[in-house]
C-alpha atoms as a PDB file:
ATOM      1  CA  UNK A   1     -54.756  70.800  46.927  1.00  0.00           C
ATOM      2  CA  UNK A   2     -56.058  74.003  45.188  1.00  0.00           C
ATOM      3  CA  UNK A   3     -59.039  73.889  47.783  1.00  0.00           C
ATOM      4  CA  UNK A   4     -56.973  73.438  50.508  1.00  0.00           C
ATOM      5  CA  UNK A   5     -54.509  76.287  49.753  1.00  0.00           C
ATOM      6  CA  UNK A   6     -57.665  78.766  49.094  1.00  0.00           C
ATOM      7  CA  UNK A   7     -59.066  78.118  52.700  1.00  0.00           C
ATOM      8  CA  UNK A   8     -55.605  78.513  54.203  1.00  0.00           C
ATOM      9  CA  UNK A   9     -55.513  81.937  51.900  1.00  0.00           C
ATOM     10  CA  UNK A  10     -58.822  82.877  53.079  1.00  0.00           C
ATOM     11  CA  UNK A  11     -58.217  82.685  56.476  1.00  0.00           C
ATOM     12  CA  UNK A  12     -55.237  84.470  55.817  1.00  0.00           C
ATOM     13  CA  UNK A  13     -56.823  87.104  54.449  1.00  0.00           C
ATOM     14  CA  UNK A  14     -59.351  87.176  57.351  1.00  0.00           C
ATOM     15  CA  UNK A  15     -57.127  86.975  60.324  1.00  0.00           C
ATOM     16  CA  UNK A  16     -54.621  89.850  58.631  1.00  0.00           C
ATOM     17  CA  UNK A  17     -56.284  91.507  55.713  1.00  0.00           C
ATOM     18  CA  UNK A  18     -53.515  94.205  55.561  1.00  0.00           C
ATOM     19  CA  UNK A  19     -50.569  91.379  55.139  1.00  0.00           C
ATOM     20  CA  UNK A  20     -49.756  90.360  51.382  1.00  0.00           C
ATOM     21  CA  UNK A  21     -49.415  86.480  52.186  1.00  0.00           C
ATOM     22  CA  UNK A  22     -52.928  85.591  51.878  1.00  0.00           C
ATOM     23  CA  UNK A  23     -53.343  87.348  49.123  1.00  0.00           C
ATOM     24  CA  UNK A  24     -50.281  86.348  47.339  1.00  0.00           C
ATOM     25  CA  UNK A  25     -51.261  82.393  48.404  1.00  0.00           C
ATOM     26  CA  UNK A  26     -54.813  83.119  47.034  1.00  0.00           C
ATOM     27  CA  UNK A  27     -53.385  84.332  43.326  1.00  0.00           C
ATOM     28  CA  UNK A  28     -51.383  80.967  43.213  1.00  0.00           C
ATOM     29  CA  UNK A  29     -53.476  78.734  43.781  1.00  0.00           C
ATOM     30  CA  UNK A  30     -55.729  80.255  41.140  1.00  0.00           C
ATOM     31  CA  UNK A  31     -53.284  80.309  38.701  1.00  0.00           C
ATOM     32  CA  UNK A  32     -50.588  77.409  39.491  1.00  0.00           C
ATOM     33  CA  UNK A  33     -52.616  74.916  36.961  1.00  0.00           C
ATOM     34  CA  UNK A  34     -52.856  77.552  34.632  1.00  0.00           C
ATOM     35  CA  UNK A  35     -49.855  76.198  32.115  1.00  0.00           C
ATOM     36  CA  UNK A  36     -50.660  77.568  28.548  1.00  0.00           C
ATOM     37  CA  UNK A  37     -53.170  79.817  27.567  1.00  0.00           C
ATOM     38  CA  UNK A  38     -56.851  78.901  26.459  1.00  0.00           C
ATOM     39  CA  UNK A  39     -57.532  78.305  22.613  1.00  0.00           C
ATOM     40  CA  UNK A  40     -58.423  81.132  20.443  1.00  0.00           C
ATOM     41  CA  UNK A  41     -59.497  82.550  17.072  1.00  0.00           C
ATOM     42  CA  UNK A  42     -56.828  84.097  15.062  1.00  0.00           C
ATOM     43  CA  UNK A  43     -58.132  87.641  16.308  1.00  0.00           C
ATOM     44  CA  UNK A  44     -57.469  86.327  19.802  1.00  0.00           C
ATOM     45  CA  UNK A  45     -61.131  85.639  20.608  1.00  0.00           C
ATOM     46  CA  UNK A  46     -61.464  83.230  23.213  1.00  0.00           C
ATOM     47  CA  UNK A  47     -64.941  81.023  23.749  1.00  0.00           C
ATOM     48  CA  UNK A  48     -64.132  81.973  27.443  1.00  0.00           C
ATOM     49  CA  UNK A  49     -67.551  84.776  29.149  1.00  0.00           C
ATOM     50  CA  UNK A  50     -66.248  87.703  30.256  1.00  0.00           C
ATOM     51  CA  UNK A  51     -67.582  88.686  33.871  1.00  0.00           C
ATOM     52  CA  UNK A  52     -71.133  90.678  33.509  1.00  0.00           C
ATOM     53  CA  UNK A  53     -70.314  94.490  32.827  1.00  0.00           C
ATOM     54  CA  UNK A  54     -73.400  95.374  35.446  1.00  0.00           C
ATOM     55  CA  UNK A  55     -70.828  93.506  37.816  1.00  0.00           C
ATOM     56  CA  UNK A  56     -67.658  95.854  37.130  1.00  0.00           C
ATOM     57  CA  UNK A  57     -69.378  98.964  36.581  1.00  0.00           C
ATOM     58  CA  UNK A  58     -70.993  98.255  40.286  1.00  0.00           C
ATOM     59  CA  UNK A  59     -67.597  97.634  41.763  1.00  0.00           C
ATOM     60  CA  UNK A  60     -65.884 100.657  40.148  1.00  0.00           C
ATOM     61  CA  UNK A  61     -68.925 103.177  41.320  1.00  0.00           C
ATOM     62  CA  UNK A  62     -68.516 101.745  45.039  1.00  0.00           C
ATOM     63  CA  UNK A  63     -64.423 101.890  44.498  1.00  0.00           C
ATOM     64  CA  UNK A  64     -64.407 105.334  46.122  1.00  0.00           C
ATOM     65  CA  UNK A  65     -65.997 103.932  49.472  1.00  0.00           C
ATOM     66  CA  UNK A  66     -64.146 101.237  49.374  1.00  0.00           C
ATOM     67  CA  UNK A  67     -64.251  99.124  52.774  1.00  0.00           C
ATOM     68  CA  UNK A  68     -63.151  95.818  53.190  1.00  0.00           C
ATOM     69  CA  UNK A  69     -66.977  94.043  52.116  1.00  0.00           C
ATOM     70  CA  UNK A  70     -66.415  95.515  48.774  1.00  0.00           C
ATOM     71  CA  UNK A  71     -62.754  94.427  48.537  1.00  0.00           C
ATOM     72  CA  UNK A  72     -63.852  90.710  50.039  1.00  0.00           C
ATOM     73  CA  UNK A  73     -66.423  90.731  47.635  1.00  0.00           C
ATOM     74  CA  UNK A  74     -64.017  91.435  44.395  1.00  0.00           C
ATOM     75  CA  UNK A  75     -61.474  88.898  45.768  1.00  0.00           C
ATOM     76  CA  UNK A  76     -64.161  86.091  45.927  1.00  0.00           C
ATOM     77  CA  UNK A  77     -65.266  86.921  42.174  1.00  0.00           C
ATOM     78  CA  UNK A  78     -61.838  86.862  40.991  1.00  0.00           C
ATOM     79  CA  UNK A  79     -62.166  83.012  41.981  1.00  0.00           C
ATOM     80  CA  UNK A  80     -64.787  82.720  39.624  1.00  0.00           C
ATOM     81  CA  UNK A  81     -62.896  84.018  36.609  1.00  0.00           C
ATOM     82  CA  UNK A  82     -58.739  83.624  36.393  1.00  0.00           C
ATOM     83  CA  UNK A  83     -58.483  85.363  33.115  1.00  0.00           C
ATOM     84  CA  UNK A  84     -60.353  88.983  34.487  1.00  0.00           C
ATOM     85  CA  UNK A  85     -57.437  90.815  35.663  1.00  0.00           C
ATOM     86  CA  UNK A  86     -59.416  94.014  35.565  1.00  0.00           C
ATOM     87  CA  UNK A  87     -60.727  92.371  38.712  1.00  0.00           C
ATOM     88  CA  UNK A  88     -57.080  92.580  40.409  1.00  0.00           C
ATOM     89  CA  UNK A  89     -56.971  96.045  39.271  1.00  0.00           C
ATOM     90  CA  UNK A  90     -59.937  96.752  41.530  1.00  0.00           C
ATOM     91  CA  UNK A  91     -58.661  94.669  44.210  1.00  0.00           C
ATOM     92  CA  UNK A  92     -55.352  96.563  44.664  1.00  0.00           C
ATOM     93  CA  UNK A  93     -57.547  99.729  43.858  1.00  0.00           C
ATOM     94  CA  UNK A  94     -59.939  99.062  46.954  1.00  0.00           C
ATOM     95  CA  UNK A  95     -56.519  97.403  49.158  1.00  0.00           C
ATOM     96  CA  UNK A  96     -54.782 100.947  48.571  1.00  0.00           C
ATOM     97  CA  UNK A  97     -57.941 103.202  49.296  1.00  0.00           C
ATOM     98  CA  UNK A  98     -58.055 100.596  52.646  1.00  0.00           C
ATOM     99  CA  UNK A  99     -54.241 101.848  53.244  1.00  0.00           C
ATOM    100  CA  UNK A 100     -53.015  98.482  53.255  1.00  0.00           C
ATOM    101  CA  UNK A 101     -50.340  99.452  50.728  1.00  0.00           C
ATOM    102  CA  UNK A 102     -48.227  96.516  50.736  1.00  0.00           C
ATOM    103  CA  UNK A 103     -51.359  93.891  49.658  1.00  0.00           C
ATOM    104  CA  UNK A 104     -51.963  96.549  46.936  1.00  0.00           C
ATOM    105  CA  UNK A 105     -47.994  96.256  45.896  1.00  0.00           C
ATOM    106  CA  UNK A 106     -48.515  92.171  46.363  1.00  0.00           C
ATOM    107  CA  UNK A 107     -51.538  91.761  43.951  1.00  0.00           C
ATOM    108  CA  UNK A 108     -49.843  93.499  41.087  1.00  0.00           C
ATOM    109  CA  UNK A 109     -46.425  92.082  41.601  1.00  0.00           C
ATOM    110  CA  UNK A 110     -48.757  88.498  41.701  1.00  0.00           C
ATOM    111  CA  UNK A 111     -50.492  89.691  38.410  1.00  0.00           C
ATOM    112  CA  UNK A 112     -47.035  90.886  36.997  1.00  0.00           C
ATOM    113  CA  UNK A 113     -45.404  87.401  37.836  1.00  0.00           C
ATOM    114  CA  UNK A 114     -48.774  85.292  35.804  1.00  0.00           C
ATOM    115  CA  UNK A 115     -48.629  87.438  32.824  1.00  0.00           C
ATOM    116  CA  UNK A 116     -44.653  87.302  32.518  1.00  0.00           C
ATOM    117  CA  UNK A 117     -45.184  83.157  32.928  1.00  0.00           C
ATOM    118  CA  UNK A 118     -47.996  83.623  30.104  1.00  0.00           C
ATOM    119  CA  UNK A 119     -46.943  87.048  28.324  1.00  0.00           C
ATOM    120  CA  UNK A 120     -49.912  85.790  25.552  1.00  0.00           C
ATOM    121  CA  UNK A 121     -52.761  86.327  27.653  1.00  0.00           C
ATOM    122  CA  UNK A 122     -52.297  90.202  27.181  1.00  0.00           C
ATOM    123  CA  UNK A 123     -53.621  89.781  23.477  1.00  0.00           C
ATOM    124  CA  UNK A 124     -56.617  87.590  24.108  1.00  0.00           C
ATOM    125  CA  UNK A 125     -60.239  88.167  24.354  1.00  0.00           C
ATOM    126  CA  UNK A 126     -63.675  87.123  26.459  1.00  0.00           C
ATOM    127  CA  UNK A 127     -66.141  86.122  23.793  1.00  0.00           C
ATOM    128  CA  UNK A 128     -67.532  89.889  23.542  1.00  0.00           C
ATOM    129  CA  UNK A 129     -63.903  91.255  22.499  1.00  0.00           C
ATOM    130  CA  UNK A 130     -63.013  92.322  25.849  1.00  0.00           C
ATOM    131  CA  UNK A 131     -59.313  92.419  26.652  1.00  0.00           C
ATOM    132  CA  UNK A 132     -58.315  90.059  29.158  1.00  0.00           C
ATOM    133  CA  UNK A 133     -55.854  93.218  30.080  1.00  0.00           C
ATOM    134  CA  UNK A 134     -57.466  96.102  29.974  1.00  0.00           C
ATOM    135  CA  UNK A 135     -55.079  99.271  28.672  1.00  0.00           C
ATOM    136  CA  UNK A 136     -56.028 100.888  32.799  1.00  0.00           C
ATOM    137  CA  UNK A 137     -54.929  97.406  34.006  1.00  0.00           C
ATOM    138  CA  UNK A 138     -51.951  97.820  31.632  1.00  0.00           C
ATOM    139  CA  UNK A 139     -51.033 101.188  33.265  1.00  0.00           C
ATOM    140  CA  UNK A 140     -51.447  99.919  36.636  1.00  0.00           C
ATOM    141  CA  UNK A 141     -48.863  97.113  35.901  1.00  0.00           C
ATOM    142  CA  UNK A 142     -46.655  99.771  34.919  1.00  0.00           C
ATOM    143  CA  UNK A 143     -46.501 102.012  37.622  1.00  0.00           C
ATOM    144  CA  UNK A 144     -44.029 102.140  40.069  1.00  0.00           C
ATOM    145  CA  UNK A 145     -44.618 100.985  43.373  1.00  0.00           C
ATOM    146  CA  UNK A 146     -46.978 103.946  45.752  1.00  0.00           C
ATOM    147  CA  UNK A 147     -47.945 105.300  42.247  1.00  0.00           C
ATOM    148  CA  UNK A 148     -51.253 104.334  40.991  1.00  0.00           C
ATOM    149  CA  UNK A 149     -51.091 106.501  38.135  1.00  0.00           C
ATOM    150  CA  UNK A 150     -47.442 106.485  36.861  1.00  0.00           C
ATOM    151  CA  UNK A 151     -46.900 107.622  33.436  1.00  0.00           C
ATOM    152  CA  UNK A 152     -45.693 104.767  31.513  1.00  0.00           C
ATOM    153  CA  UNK A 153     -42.983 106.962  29.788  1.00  0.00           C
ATOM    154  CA  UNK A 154     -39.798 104.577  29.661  1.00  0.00           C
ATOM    155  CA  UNK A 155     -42.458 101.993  28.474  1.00  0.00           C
ATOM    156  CA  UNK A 156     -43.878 104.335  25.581  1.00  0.00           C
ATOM    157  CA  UNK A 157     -40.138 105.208  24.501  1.00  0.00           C
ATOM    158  CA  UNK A 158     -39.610 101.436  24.319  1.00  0.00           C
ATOM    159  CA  UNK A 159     -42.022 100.641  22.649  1.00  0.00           C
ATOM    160  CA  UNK A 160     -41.179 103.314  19.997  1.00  0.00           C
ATOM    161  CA  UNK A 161     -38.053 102.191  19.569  1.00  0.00           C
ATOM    162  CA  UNK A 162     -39.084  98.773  18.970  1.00  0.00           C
ATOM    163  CA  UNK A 163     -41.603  99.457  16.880  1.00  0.00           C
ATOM    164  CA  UNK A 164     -39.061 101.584  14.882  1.00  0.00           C
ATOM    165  CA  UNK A 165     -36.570  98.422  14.680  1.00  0.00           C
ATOM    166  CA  UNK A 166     -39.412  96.274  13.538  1.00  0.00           C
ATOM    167  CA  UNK A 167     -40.816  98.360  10.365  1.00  0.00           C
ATOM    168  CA  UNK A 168     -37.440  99.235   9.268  1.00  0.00           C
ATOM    169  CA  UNK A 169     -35.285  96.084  10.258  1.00  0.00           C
ATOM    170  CA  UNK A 170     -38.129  93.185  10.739  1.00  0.00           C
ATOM    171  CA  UNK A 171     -38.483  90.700  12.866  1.00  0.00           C
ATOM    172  CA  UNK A 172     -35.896  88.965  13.830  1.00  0.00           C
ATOM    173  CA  UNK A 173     -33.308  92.293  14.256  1.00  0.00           C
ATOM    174  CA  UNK A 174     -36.263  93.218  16.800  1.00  0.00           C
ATOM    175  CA  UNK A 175     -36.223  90.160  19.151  1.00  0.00           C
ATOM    176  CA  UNK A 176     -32.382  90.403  19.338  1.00  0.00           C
ATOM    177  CA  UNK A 177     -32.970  94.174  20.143  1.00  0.00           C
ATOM    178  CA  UNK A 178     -35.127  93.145  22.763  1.00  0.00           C
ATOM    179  CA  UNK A 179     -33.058  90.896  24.301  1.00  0.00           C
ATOM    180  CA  UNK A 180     -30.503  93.385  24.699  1.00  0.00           C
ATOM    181  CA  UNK A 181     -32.288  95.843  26.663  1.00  0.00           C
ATOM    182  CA  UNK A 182     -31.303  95.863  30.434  1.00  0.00           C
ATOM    183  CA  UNK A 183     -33.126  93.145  32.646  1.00  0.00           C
ATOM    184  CA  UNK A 184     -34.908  95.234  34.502  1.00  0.00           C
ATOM    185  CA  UNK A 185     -37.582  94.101  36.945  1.00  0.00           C
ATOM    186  CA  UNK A 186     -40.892  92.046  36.437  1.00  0.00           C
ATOM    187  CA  UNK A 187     -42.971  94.780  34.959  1.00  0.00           C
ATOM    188  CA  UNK A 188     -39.982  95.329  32.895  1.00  0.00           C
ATOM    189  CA  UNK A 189     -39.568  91.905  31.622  1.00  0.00           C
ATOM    190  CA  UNK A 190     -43.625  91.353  31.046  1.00  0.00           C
ATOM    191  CA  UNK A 191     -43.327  94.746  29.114  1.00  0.00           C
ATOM    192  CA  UNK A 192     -40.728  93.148  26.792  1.00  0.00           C
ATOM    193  CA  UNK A 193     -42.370  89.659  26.346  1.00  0.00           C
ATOM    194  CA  UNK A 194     -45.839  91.629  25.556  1.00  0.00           C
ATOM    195  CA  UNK A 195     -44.131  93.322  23.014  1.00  0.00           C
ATOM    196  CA  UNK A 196     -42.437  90.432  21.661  1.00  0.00           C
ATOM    197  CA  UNK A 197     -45.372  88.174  21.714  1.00  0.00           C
ATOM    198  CA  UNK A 198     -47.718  91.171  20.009  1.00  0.00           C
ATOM    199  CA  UNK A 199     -44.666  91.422  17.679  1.00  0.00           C
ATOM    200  CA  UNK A 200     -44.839  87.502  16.999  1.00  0.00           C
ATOM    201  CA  UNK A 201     -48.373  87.737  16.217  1.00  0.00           C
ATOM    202  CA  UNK A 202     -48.191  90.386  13.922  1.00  0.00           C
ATOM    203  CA  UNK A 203     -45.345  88.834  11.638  1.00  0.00           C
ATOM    204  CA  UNK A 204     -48.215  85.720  11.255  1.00  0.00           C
ATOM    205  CA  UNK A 205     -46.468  83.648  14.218  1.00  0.00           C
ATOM    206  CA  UNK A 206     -49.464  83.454  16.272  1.00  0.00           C
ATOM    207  CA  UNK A 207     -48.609  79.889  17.280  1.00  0.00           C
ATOM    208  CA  UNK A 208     -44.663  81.180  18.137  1.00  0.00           C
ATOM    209  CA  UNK A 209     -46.506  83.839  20.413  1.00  0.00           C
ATOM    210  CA  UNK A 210     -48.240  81.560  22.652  1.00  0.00           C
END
C-alpha cells in the first residue's frame, strides 16, 4: 500500500509539480507507519545513520539555482531517510525559489503535522549527534506562511515564560501552564508539545516524553 501511494504521489508530483497534493500524499505515506519513535540512549542518541554531510552540503550549495532536478533529487532522498527533516527544509527551500509557493507552505504544514503526532523526535539524534531537527529547520517550522525567515519572537517569549514557571514552580505547575495557553495553530501546538516533551525529559521522565 505504501508503494502504491508513492507512485500515485510521484506521478503527482510529475504531472503538476507546483500543486501540494503529491507532495502532501508523498509525506504520508512515508510517515503513516511511523507510530512511536525509534529507541534511544538516554542522551537521545539513536543507532539510526544520519544522511552523508557531503550529501547536504551539495544540496545547500546548489539551493540558490535551484530547478526542479535538484528539488526531484532531494524529494527522492527524503525516501531514503524519514527521520532527516533538514531534507524537507531544502525541499520547501528549492519549491519556494521554483515559485511554487503553495508546495513550499504544504511540506512544512506536512512536517508540522508528523512532529506534532511525534513531538519526541525533536530531541533525538542520528548516531553522530545530529539533530533530527535542526535549530534552521526549527525556524522554518516557525515562520509564518510567505516568510522563510520569520523571527520566532512569540515562540522565544513562550518559551521564557515557561521556562520561568518551570525553575520557580516545577513541573507539574508548567504542563498546566501550558495547557492553558491559546490553541493556536499546528506550529503552535508542536511548539508547546516540544517544550513539554524537552520539559519531560529534563525532570528524568524520558519515558513520559516519548
Amino acid at each position: 500500500w505504501r508503494d502504491t501511494l508513492l507512485k500515485v504521489a510521484a506521478i503527482l508530483c510529475e504531472r503538476q509539480p507546483d500543486s501540494p497534493q503529491g507532495y502532501r500524499l508523498r509525506r504520508h505515506a512515508l510517515w503513516q507507519a511511523i507510530t512511536s519513535v525509534p529507541q534511544a540512549e538516554s542522551d537521545g542518541r539513536t543507532p539510526l545513520a544520519a544522511v552523508p554531510a557531503d550529501m547536504t552540503a551539495d544540496y545547500q550549495a546548489r539551493l540558490n539555482n535551484a530547478d526542479l532536478a535538484l528539488w526531484q533529487q532531494v524529494e527522492k532522498s527524503l525516501l531514503l531517510a524519514p527521520y532527516w527533516l533538514y531534507g524537507h527544509y531544502l525541499s520547501a527551500q528549492a519549491a519556494q525559489r521554483l515559485g511554487y509557493t503553495s508546495a513550499a507552505e504544504a511540506i512544512r504544514d506536512e512536517v508540522v503535522r508528523f512532529l506534532a503526532r511525534l513531538p519526541q523526535l525533536a530531541t533525538l539524534l542520528f548516531n553522530d549527534r545530529t539533530p533530527f531537527i535542526s535549530e534552521q529547520t526549527k525556524q522554518w517550522l516557525a515562520a509564518s506562511p510567505g516568510s522563510q525567515t520569520a523571527p520566532m519572537v512569540r515562540t522565544s517569549e513562550d518559551t521564557e515564560a515557561v521556562r520561568q514557571c518551570f525553575s520557580e514552580q516545577g513541573l507539574e505547575a508548567t504542563l498546566r501552564y501550558l495547557e492553558t495557553l491559546p490553541e493556536g495553530d499546528p506550529r503552535d501546538r508542536f511548539h508547546r508539545q516540544y517544550l513539554g516533551a524537552q520539559l519531560l525529559e529534563e525532570a528524568g521522565m524520558a519515558q513520559l516524553a516519548q
